[in-house]
C-alpha atoms as a PDB file:
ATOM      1  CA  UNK A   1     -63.126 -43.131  -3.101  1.00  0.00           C
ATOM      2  CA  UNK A   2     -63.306 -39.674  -4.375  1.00  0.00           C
ATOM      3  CA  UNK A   3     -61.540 -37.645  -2.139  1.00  0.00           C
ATOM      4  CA  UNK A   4     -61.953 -34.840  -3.849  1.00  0.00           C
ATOM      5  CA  UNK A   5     -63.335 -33.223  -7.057  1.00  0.00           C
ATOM      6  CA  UNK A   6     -60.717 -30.841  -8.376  1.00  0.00           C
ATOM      7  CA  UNK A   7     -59.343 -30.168 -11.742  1.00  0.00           C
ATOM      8  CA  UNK A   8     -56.544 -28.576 -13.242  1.00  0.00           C
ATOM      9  CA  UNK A   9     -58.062 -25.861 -14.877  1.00  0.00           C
ATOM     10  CA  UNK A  10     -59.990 -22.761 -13.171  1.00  0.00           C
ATOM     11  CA  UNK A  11     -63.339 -23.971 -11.570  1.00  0.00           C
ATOM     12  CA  UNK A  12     -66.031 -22.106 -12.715  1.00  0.00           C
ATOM     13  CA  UNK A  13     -68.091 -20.634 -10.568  1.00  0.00           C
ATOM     14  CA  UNK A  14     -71.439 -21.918  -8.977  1.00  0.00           C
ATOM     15  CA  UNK A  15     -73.889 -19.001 -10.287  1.00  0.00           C
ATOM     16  CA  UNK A  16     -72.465 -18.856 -13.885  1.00  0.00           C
ATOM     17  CA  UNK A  17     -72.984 -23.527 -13.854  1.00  0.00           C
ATOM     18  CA  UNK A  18     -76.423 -22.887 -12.717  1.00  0.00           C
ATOM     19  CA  UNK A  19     -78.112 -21.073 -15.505  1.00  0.00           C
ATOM     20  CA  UNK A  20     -76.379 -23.343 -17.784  1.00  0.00           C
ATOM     21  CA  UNK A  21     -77.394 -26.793 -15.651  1.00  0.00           C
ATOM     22  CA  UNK A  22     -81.261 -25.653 -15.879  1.00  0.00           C
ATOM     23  CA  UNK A  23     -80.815 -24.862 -19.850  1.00  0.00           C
ATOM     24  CA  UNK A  24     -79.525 -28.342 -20.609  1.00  0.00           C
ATOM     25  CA  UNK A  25     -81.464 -30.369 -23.270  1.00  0.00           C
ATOM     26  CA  UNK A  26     -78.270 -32.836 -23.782  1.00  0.00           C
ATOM     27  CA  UNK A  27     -80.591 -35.807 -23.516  1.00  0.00           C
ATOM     28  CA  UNK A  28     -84.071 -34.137 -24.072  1.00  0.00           C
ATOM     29  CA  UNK A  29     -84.663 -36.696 -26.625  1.00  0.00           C
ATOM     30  CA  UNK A  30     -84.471 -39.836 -24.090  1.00  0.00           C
ATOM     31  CA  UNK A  31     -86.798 -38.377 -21.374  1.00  0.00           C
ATOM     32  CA  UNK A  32     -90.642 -39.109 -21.634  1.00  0.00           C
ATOM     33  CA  UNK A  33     -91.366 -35.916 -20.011  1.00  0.00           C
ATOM     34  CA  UNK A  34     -88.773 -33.611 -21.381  1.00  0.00           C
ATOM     35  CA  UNK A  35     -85.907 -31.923 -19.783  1.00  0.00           C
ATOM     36  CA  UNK A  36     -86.854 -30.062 -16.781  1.00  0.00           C
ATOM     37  CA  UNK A  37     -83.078 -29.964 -14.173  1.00  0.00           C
ATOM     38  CA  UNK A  38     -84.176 -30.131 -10.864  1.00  0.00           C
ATOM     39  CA  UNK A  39     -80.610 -28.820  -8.593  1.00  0.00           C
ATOM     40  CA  UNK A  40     -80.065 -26.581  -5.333  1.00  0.00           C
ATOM     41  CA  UNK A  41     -76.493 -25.135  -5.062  1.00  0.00           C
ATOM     42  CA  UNK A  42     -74.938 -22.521  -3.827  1.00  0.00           C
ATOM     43  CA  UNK A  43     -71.320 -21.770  -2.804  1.00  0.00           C
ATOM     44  CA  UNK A  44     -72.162 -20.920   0.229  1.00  0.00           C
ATOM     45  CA  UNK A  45     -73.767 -24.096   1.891  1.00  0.00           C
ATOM     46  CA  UNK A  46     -71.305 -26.754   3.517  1.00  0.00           C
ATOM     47  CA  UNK A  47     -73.413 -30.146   3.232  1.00  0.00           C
ATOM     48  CA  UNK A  48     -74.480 -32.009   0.364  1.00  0.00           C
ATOM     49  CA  UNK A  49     -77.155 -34.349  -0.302  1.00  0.00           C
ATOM     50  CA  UNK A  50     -76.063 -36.612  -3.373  1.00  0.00           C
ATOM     51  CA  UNK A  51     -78.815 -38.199  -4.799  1.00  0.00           C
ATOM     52  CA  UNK A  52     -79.690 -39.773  -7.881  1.00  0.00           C
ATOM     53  CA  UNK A  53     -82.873 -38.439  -9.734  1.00  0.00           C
ATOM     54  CA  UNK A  54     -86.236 -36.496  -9.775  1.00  0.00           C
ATOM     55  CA  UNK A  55     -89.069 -38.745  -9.829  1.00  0.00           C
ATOM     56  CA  UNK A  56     -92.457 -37.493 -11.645  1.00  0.00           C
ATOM     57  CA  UNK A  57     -93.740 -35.171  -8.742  1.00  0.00           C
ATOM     58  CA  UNK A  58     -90.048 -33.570  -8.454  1.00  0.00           C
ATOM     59  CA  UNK A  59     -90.478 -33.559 -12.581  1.00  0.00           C
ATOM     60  CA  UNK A  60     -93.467 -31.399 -11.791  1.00  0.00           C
ATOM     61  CA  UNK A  61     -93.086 -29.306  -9.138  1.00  0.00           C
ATOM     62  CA  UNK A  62     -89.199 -28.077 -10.176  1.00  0.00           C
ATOM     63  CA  UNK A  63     -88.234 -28.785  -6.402  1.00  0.00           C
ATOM     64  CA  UNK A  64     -86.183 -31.380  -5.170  1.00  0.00           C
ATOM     65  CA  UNK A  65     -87.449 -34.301  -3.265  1.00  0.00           C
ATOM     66  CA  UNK A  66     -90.914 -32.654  -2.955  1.00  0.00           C
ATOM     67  CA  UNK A  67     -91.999 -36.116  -2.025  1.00  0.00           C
ATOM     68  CA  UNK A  68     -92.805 -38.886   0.010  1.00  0.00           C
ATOM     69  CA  UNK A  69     -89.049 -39.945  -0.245  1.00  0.00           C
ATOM     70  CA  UNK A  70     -88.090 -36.288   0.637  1.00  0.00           C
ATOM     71  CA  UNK A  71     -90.327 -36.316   4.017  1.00  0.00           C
ATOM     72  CA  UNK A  72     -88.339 -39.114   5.160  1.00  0.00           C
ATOM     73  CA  UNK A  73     -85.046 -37.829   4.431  1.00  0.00           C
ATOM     74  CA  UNK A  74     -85.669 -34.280   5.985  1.00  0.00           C
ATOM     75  CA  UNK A  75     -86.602 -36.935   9.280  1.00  0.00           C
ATOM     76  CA  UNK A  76     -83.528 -39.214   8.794  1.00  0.00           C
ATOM     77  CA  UNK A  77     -81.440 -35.856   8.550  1.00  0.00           C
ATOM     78  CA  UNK A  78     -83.182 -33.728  11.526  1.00  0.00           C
ATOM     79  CA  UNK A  79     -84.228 -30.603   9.713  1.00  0.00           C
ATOM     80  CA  UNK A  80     -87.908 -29.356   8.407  1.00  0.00           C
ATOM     81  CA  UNK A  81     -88.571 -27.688   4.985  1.00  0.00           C
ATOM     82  CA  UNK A  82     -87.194 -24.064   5.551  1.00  0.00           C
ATOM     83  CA  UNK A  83     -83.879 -25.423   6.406  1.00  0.00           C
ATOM     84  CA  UNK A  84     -83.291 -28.225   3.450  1.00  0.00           C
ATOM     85  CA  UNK A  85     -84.909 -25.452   0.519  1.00  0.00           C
ATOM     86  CA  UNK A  86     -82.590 -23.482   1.788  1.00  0.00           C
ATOM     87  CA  UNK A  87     -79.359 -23.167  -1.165  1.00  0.00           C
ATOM     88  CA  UNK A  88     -77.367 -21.447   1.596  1.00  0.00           C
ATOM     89  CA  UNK A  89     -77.769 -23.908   3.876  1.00  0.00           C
ATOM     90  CA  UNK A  90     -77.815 -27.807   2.068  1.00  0.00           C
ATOM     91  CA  UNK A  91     -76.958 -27.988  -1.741  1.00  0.00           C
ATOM     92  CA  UNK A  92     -79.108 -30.369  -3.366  1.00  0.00           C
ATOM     93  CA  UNK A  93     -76.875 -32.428  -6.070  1.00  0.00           C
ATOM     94  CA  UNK A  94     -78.479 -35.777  -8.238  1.00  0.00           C
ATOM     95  CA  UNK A  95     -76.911 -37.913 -10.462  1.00  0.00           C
ATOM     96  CA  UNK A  96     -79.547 -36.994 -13.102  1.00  0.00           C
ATOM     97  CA  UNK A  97     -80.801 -33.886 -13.458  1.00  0.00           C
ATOM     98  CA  UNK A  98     -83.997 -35.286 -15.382  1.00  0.00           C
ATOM     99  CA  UNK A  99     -86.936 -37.412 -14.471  1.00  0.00           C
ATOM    100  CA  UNK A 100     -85.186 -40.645 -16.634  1.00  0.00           C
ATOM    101  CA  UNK A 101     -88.243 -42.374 -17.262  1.00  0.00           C
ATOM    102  CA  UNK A 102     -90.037 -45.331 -15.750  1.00  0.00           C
ATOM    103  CA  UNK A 103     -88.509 -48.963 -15.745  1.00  0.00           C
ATOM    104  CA  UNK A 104     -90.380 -52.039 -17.531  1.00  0.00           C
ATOM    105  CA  UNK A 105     -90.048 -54.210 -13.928  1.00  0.00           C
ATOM    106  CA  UNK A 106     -90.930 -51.154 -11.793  1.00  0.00           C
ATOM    107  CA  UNK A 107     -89.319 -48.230 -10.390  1.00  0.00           C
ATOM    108  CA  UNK A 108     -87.775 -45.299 -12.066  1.00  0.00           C
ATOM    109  CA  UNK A 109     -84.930 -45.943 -14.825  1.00  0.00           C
ATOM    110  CA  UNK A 110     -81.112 -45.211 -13.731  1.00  0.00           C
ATOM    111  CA  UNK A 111     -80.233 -41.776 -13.621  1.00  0.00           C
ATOM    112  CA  UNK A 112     -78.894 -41.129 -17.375  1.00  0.00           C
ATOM    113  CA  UNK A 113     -74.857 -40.774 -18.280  1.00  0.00           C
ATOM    114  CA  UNK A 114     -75.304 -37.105 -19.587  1.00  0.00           C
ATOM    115  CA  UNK A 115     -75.307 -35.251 -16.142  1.00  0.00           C
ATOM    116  CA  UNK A 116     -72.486 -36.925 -14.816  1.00  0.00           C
ATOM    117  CA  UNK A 117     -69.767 -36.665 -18.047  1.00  0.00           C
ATOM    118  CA  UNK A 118     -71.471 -33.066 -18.886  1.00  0.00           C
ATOM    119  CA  UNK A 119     -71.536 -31.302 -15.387  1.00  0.00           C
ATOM    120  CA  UNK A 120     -70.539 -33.062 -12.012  1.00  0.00           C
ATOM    121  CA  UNK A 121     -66.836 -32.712 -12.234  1.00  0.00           C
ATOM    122  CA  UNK A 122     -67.336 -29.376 -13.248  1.00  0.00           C
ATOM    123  CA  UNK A 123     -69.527 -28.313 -10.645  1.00  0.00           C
ATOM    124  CA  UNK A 124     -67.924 -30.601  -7.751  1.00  0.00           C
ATOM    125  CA  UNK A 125     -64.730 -28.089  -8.435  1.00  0.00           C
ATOM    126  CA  UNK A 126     -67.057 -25.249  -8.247  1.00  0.00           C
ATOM    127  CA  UNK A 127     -68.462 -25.952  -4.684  1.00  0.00           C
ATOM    128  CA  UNK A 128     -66.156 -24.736  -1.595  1.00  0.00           C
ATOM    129  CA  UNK A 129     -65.065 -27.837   0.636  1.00  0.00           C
ATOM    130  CA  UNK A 130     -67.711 -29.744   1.895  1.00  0.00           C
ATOM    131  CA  UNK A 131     -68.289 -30.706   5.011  1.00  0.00           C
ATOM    132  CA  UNK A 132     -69.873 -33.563   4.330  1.00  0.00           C
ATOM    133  CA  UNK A 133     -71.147 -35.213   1.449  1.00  0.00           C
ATOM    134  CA  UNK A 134     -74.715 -37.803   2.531  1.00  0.00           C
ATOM    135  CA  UNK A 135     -74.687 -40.056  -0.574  1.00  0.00           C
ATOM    136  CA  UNK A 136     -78.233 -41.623  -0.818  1.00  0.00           C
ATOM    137  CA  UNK A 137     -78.585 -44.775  -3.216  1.00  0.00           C
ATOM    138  CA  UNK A 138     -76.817 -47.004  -5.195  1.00  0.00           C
ATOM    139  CA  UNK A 139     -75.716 -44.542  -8.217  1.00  0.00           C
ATOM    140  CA  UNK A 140     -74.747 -41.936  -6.406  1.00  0.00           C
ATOM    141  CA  UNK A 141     -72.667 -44.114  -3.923  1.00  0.00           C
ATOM    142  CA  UNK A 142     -71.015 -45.254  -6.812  1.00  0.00           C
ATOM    143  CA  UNK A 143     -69.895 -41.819  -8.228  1.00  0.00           C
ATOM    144  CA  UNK A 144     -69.093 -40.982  -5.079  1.00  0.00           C
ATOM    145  CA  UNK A 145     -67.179 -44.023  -3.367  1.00  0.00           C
ATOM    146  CA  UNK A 146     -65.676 -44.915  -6.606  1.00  0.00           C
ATOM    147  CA  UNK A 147     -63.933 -48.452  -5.925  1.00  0.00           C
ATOM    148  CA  UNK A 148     -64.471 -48.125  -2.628  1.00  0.00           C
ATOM    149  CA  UNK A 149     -68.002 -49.005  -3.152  1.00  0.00           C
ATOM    150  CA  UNK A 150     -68.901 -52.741  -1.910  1.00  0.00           C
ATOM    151  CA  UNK A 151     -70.881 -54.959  -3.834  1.00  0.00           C
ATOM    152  CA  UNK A 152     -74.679 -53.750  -2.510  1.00  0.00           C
ATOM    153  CA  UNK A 153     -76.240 -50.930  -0.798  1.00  0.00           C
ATOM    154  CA  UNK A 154     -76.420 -52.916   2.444  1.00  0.00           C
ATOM    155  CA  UNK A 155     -73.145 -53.786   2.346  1.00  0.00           C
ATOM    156  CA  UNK A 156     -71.839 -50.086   1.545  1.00  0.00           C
ATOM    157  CA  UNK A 157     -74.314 -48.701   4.270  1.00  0.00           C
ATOM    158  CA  UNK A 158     -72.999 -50.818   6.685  1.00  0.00           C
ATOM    159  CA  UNK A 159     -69.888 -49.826   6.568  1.00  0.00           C
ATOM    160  CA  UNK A 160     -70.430 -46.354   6.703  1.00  0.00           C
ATOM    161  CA  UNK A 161     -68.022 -45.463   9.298  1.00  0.00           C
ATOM    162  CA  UNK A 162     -65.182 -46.365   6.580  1.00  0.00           C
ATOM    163  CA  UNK A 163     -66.467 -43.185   4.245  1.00  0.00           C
ATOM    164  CA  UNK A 164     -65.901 -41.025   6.966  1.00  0.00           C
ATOM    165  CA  UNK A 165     -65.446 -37.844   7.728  1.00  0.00           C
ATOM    166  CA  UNK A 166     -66.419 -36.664   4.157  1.00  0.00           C
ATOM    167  CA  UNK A 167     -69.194 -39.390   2.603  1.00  0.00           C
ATOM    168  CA  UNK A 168     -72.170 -40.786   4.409  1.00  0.00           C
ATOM    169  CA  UNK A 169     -73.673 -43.206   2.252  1.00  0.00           C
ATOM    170  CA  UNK A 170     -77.128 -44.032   2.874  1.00  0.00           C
ATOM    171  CA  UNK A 171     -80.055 -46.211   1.269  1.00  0.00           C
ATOM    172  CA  UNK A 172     -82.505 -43.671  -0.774  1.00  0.00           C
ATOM    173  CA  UNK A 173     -85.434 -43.168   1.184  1.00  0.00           C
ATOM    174  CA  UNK A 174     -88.490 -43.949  -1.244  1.00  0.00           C
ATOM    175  CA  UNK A 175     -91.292 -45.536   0.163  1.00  0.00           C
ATOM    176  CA  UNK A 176     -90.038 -48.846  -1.808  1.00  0.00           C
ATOM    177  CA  UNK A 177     -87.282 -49.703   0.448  1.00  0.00           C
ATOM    178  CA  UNK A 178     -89.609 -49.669   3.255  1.00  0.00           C
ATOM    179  CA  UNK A 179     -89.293 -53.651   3.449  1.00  0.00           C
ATOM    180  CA  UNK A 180     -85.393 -53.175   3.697  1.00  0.00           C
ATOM    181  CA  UNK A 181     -85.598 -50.634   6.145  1.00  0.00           C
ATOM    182  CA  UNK A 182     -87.656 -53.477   8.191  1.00  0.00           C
ATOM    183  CA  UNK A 183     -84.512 -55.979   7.519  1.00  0.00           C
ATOM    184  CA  UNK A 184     -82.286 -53.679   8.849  1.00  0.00           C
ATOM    185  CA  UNK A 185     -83.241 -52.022  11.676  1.00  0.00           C
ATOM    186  CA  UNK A 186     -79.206 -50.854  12.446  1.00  0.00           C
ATOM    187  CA  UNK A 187     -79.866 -48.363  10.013  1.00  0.00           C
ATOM    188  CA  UNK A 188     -82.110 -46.155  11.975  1.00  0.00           C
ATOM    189  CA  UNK A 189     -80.754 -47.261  15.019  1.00  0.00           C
ATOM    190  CA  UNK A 190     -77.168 -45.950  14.789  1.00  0.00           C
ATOM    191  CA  UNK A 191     -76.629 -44.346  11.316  1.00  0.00           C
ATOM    192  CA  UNK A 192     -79.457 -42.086  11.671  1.00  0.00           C
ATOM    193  CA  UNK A 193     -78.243 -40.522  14.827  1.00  0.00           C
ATOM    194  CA  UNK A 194     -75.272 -39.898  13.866  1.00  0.00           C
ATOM    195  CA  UNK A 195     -76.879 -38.380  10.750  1.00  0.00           C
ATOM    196  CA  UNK A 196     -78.681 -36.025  12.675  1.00  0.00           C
ATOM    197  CA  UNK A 197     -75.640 -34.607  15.112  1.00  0.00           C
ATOM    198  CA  UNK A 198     -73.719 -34.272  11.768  1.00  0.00           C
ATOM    199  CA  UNK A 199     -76.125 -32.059  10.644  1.00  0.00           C
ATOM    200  CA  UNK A 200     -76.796 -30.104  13.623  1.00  0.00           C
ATOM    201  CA  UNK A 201     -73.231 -29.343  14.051  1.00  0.00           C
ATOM    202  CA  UNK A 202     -72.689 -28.320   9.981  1.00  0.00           C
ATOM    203  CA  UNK A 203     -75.887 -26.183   9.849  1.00  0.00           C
ATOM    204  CA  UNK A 204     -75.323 -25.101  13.297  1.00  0.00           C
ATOM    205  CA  UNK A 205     -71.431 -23.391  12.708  1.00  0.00           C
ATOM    206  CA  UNK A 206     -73.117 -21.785   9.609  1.00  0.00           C
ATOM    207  CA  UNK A 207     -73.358 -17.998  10.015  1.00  0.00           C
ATOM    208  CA  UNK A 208     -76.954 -17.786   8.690  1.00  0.00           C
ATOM    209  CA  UNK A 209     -77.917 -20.574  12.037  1.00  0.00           C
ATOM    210  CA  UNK A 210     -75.846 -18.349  14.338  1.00  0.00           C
ATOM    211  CA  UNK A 211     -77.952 -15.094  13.496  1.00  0.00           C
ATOM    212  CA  UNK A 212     -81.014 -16.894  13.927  1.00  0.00           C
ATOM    213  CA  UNK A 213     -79.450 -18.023  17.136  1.00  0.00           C
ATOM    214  CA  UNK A 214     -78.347 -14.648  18.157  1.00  0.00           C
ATOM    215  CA  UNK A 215     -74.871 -15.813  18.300  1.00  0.00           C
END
């Protein structure tokens, strides 16, 4: 598992990587609909979401999970719109930056190589600790879990209580893996809750939530 994220050398900080993230054309070439990096980050916010990469809308509208797949996360995770958008509040972190094309049998294509060897460790040691890290899909639980991973999604979902306090691995929440959300009712029934009270108690210690509170 990764445990952590750190390097030897200085970590750069989060508003110099950004600028630098959205200018990448590293793999311009391979993408159908050109480079467009779609990422929320701020060194401020204390939860990640760890995806794995921008479908065509995302590609279009510049914001992440601005989607069918991103209505049911914001209800797997408890929050509405203002809160998720918000970089102080949730970073928003994918594998691939880039829309990676579409796959001859269906789906998207993996997330491409570039964005992790070009800018994850880099920007992993950038971020302050994380409170938790909610790993959604197969690629992404891989980066993240490292070895740790099992050998499917179910499996590694399942055994989400071994990833804690740091990872939450979940299935990604496109409309596709409606049918194995069906199979495996579990998922809703007793990883989702505890999804949500994670979540409540990050955002809720952050000092933005308390103002709004009048804490």
């Amino acid at each position: 598992m990764r445990s952590n994220h750190v390097s030897e050398d200085k970590p750069e900080k989060i508003a110099d990587l950004l600028p630098k993230i959205r200018a990448c054309r590293a793999c311009e070439a391979f993408l159908p609909l050109g480079a467009r990096p779609v990422i929320q980050a701020s060194g401020r916010a204390r939860l990640v979401v760890a995806g794995q990469a921008p479908g065509t809308r995302v590609h279009a509208s510049g914001i992440p999970f601005d989607d069918p797949s991103g209505d049911r996360l914001r209800d797997w995770m408890g929050v509405g719109p203002e809160t998720f958008y918000d970089p102080c509040m949730i970073n928003i972190i994918p594998m691939g930056f880039c829309y990676p094309g579409r796959a001859p049998q269906g789906g998207d294509l993996p997330p491409r190589k570039e964005c992790q060897h070009l800018w994850h460790g880099r920007l992993f040691d950038a971020l302050p600790q994380q409170s938790l890290i909610i790993v959604v899909g197969a690629y992404a639980h891989k980066y993240h879990l490292g070895q740790s991973v099992k050998r499917s999604v179910t499996e590694t979902v399942m055994s989400w209580r071994e990833y804690l306090p740091r990872y939450l691995p979940i299935p990604h929440p496109s409309p596709r893996n409606t049918l194995w959300l069906r199979r495996n009712p579990w998922f809703e029934k007793n990883v989702v809750p505890y999804l949500r009270l994670k979540v409540a108690q990050i955002l809720g210690e952050h000092p933005a939530t308390l103002k709004h509170l009048g804490e």
